[in-house]
PDB file of N, CA and C in Angstrom:
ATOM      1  N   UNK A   1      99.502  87.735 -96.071  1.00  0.00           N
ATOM      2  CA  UNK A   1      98.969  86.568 -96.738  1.00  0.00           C
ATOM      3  C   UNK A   1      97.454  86.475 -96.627  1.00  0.00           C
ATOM      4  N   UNK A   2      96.914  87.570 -96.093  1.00  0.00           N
ATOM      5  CA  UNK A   2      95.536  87.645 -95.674  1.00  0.00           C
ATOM      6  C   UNK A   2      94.738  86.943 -97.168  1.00  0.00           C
ATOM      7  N   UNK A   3      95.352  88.129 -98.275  1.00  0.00           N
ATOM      8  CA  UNK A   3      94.768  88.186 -99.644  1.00  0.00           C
ATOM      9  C   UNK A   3      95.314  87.409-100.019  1.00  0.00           C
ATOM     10  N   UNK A   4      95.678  86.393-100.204  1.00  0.00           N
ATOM     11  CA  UNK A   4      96.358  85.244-100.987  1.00  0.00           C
ATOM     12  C   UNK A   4      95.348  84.393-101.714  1.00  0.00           C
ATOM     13  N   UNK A   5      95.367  84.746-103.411  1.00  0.00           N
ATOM     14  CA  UNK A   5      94.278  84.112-103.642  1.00  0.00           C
ATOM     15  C   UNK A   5      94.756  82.718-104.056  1.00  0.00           C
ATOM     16  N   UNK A   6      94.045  81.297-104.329  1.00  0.00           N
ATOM     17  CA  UNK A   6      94.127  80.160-104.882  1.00  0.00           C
ATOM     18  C   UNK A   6      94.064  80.205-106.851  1.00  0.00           C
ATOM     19  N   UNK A   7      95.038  79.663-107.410  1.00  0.00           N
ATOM     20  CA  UNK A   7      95.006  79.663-108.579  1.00  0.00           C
ATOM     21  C   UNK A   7      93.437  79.188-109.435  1.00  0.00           C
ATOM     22  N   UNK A   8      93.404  79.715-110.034  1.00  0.00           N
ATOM     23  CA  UNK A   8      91.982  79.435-111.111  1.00  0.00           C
ATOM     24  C   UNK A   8      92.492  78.788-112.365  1.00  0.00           C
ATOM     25  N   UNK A   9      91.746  77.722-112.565  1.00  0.00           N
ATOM     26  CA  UNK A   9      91.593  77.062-114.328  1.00  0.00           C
ATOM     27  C   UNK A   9      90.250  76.795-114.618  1.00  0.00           C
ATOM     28  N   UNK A  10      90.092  76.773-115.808  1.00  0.00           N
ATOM     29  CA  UNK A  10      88.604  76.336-116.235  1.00  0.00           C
ATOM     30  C   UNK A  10      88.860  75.181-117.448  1.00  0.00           C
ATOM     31  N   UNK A  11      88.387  74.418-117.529  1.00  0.00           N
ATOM     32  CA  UNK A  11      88.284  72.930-118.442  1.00  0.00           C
ATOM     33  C   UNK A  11      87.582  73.886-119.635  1.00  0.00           C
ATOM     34  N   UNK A  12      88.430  73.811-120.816  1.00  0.00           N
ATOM     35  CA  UNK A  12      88.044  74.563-121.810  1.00  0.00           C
ATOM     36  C   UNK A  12      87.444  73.571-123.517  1.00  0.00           C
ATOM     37  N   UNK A  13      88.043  72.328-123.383  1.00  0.00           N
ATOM     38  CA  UNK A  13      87.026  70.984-124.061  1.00  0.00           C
ATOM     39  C   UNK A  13      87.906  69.646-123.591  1.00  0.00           C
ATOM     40  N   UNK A  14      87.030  68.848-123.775  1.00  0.00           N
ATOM     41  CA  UNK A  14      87.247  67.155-123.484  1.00  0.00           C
ATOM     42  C   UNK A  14      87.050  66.313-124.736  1.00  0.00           C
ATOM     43  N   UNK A  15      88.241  66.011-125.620  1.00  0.00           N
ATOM     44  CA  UNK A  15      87.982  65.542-126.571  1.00  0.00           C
ATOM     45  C   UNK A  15      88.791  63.789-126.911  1.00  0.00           C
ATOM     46  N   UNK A  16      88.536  63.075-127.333  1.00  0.00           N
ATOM     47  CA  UNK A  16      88.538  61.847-127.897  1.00  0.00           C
ATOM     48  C   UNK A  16      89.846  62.056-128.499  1.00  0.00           C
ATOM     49  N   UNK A  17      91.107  61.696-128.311  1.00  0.00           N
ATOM     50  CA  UNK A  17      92.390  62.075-129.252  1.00  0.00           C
ATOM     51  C   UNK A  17      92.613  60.276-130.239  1.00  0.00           C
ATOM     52  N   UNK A  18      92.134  59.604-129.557  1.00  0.00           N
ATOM     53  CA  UNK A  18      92.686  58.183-130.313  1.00  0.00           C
ATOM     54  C   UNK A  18      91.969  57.028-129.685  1.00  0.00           C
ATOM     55  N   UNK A  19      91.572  56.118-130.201  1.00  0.00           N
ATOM     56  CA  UNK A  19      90.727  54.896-129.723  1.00  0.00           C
ATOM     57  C   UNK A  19      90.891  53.597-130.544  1.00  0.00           C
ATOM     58  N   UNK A  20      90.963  52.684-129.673  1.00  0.00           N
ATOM     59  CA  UNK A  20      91.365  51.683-130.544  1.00  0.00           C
ATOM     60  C   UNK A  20      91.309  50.026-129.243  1.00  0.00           C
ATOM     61  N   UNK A  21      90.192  48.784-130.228  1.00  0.00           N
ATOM     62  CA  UNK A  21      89.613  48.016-129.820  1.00  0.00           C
ATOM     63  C   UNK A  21      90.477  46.891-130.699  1.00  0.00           C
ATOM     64  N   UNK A  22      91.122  45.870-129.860  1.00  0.00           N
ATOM     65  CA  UNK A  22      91.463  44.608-130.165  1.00  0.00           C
ATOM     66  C   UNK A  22      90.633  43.640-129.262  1.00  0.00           C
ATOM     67  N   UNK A  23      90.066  42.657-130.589  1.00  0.00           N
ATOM     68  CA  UNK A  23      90.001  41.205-130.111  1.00  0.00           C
ATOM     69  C   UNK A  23      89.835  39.774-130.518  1.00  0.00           C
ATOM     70  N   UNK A  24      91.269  39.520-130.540  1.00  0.00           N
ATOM     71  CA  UNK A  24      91.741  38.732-131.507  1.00  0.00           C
ATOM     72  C   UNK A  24      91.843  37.596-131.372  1.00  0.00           C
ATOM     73  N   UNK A  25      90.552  36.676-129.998  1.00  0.00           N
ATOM     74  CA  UNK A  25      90.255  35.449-130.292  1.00  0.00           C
ATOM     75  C   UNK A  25      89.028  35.330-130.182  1.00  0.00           C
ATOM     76  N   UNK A  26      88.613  36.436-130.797  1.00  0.00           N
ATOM     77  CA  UNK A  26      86.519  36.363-131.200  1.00  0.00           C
ATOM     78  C   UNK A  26      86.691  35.812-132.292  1.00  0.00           C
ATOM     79  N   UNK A  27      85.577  35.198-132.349  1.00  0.00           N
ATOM     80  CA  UNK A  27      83.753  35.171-131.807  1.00  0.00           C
ATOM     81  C   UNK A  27      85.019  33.985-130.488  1.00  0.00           C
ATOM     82  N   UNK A  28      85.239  32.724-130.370  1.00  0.00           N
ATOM     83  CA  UNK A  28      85.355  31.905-129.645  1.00  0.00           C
ATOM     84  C   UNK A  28      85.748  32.164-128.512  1.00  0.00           C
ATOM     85  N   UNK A  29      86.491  33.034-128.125  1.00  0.00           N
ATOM     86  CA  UNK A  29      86.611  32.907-126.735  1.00  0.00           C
ATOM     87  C   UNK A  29      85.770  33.391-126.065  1.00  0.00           C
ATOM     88  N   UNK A  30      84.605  34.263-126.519  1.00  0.00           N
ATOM     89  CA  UNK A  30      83.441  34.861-125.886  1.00  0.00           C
ATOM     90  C   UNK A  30      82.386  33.711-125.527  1.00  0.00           C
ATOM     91  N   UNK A  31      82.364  32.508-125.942  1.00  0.00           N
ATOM     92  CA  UNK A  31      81.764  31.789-125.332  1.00  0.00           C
ATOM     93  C   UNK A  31      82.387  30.901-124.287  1.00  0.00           C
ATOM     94  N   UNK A  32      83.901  31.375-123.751  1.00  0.00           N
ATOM     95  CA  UNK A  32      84.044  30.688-122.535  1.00  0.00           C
ATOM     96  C   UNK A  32      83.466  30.885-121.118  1.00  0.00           C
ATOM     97  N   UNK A  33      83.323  30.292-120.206  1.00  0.00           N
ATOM     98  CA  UNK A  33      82.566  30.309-118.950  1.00  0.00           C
ATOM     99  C   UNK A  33      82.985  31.086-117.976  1.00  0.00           C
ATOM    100  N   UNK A  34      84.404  31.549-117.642  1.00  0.00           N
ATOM    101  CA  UNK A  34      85.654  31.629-116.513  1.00  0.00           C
ATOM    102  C   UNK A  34      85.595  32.692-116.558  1.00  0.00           C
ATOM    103  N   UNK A  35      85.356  33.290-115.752  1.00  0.00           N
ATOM    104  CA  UNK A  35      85.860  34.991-115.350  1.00  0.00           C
ATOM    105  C   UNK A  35      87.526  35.252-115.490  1.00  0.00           C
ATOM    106  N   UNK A  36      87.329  36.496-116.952  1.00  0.00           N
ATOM    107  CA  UNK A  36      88.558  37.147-116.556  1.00  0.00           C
ATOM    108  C   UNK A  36      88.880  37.537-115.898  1.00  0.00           C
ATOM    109  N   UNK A  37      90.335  37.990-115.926  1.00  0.00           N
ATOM    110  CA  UNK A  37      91.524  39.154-115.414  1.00  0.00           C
ATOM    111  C   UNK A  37      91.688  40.427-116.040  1.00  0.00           C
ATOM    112  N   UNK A  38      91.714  41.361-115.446  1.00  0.00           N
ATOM    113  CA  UNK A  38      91.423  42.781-116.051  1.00  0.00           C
ATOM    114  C   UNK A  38      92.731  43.330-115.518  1.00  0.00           C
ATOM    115  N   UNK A  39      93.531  44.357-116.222  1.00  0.00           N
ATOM    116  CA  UNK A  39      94.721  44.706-116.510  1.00  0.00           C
ATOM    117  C   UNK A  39      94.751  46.095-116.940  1.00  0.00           C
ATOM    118  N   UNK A  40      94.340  47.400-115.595  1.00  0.00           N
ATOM    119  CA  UNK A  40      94.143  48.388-116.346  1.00  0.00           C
ATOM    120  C   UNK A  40      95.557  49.618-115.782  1.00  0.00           C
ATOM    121  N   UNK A  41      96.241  50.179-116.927  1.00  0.00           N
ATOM    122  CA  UNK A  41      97.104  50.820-116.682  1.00  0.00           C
ATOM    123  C   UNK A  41      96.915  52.508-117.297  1.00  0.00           C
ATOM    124  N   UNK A  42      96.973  53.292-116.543  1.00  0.00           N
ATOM    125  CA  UNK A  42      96.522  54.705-116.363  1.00  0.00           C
ATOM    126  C   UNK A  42      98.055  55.794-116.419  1.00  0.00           C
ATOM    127  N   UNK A  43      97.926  56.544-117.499  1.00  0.00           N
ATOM    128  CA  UNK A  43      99.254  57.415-117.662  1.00  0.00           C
ATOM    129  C   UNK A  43      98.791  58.948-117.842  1.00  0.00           C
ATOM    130  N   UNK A  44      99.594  59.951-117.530  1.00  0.00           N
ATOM    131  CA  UNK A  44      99.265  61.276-117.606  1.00  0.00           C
ATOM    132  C   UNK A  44      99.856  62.164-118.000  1.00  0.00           C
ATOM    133  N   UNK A  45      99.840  63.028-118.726  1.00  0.00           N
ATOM    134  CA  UNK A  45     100.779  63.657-119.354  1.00  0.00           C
ATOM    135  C   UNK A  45     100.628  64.787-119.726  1.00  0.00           C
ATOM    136  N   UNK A  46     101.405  66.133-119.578  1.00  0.00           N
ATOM    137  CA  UNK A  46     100.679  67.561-119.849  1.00  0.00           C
ATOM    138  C   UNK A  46     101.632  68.439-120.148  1.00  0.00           C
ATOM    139  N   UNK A  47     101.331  69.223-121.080  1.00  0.00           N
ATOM    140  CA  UNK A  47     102.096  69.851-121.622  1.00  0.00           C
ATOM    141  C   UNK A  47     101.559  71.484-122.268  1.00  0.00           C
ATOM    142  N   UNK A  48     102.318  72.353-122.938  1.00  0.00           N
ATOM    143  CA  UNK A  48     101.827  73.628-122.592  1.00  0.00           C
ATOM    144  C   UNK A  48     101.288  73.432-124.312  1.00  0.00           C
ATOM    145  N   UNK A  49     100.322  74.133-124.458  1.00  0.00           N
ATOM    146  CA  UNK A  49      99.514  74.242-126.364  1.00  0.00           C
ATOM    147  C   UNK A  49      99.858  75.945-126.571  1.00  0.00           C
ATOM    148  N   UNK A  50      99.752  76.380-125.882  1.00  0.00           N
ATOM    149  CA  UNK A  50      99.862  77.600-126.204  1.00  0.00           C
ATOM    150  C   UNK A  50     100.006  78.824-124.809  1.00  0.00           C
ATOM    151  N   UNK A  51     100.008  79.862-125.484  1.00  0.00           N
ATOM    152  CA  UNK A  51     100.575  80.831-123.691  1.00  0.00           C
ATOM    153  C   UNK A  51      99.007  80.612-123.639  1.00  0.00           C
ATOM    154  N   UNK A  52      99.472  80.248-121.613  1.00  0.00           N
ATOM    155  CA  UNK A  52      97.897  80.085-120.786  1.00  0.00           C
ATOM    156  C   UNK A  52      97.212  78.781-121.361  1.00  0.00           C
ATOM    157  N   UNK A  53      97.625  78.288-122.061  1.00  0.00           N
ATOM    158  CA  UNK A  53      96.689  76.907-122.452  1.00  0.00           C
ATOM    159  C   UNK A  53      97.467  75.608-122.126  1.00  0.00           C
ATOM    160  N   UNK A  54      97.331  74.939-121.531  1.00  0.00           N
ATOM    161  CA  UNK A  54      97.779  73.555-121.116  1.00  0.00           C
ATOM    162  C   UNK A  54      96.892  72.244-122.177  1.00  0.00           C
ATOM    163  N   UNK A  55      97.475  71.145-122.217  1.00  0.00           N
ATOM    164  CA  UNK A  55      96.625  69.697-123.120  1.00  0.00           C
ATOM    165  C   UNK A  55      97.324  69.143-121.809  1.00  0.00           C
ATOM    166  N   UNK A  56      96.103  68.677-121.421  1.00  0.00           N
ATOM    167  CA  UNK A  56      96.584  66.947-120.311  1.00  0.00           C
ATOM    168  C   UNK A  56      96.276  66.155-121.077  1.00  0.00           C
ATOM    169  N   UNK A  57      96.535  65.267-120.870  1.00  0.00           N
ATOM    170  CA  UNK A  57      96.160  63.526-122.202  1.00  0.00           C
ATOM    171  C   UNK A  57      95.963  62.596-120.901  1.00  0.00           C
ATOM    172  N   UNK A  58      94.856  61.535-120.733  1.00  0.00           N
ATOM    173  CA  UNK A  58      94.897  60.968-119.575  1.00  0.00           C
ATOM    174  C   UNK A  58      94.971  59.265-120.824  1.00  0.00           C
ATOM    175  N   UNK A  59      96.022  58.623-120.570  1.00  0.00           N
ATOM    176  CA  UNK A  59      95.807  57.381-121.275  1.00  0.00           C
ATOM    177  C   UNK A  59      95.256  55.972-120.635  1.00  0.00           C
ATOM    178  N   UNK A  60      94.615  55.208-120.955  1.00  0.00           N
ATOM    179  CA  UNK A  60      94.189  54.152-120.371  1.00  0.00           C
ATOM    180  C   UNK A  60      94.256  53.077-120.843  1.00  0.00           C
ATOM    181  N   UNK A  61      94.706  52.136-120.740  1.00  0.00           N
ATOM    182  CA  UNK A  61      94.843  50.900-121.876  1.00  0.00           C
ATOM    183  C   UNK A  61      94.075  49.538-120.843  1.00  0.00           C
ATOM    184  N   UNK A  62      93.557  48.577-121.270  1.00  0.00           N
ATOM    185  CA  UNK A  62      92.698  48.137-120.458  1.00  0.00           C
ATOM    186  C   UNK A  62      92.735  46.549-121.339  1.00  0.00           C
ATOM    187  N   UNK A  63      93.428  46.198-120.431  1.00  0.00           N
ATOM    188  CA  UNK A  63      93.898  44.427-120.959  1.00  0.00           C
ATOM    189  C   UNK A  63      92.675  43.092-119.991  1.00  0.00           C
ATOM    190  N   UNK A  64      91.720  42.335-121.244  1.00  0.00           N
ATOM    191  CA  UNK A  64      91.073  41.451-120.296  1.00  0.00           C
ATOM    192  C   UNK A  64      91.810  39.940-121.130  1.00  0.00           C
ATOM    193  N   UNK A  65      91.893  39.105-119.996  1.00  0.00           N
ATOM    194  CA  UNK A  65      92.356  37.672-120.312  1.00  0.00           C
ATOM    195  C   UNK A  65      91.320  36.327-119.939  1.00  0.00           C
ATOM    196  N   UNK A  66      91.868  35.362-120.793  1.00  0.00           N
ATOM    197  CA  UNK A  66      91.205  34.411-120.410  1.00  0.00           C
ATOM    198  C   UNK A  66      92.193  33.911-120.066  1.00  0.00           C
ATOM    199  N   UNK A  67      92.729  33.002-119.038  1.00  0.00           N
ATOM    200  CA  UNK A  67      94.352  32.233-119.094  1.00  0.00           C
ATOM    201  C   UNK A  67      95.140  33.387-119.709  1.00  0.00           C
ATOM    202  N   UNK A  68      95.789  32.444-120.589  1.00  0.00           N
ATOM    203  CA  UNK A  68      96.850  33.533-121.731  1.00  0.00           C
ATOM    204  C   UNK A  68      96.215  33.768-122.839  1.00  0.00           C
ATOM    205  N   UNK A  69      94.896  33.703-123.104  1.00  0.00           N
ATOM    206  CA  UNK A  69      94.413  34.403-124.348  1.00  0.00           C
ATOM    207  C   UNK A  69      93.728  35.970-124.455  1.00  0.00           C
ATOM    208  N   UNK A  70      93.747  36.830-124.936  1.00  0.00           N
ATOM    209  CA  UNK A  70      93.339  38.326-124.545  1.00  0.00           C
ATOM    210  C   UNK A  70      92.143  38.480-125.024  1.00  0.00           C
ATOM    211  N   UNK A  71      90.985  38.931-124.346  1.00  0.00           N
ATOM    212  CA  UNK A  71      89.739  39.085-125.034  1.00  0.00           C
ATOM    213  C   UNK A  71      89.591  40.154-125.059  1.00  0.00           C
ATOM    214  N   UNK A  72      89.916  41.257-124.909  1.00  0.00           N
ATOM    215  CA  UNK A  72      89.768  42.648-125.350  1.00  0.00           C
ATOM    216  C   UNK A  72      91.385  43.401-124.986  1.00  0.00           C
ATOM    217  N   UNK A  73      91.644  44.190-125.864  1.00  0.00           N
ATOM    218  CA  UNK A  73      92.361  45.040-125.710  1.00  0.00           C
ATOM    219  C   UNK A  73      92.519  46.438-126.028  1.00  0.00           C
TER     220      UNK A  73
END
């Protein structure tokens, strides 16, 4: 086990797959005073593209509230 080497990868691009901005009690709720609640949920997922090529997808969805009203989503 002397020679036992550690596996190698190299990050081959980092690209933007989908994006998307809700906020659906502007302009008004941006002038409330109260610090939101932030709501962030993180998923991962990977799968093979081709021989030797892997796609990870890292998802993030990112919920802010006022009370029960959502100011960004």
């Amino acid at each position: 086990m002397a020679d036992q080497q550690d596996p190698v990868f190299q990050i081959q691009r980092v690209y933007l797959k989908e994006a998307s901005l809700e906020q659906p009690n502007s302009p008004a709720i941006l002038l409330e005073q109260e610090q939101p609640t932030v709501d962030i949920q993180l998923g991962v997922e990977a799968g093979q593209a081709a021989d030797g090529i892997y796609e990870v997808c890292v998802t993030a969805t990112v919920t802010t509230k006022l009370k029960d009203k959502t100011v960004f989503l």
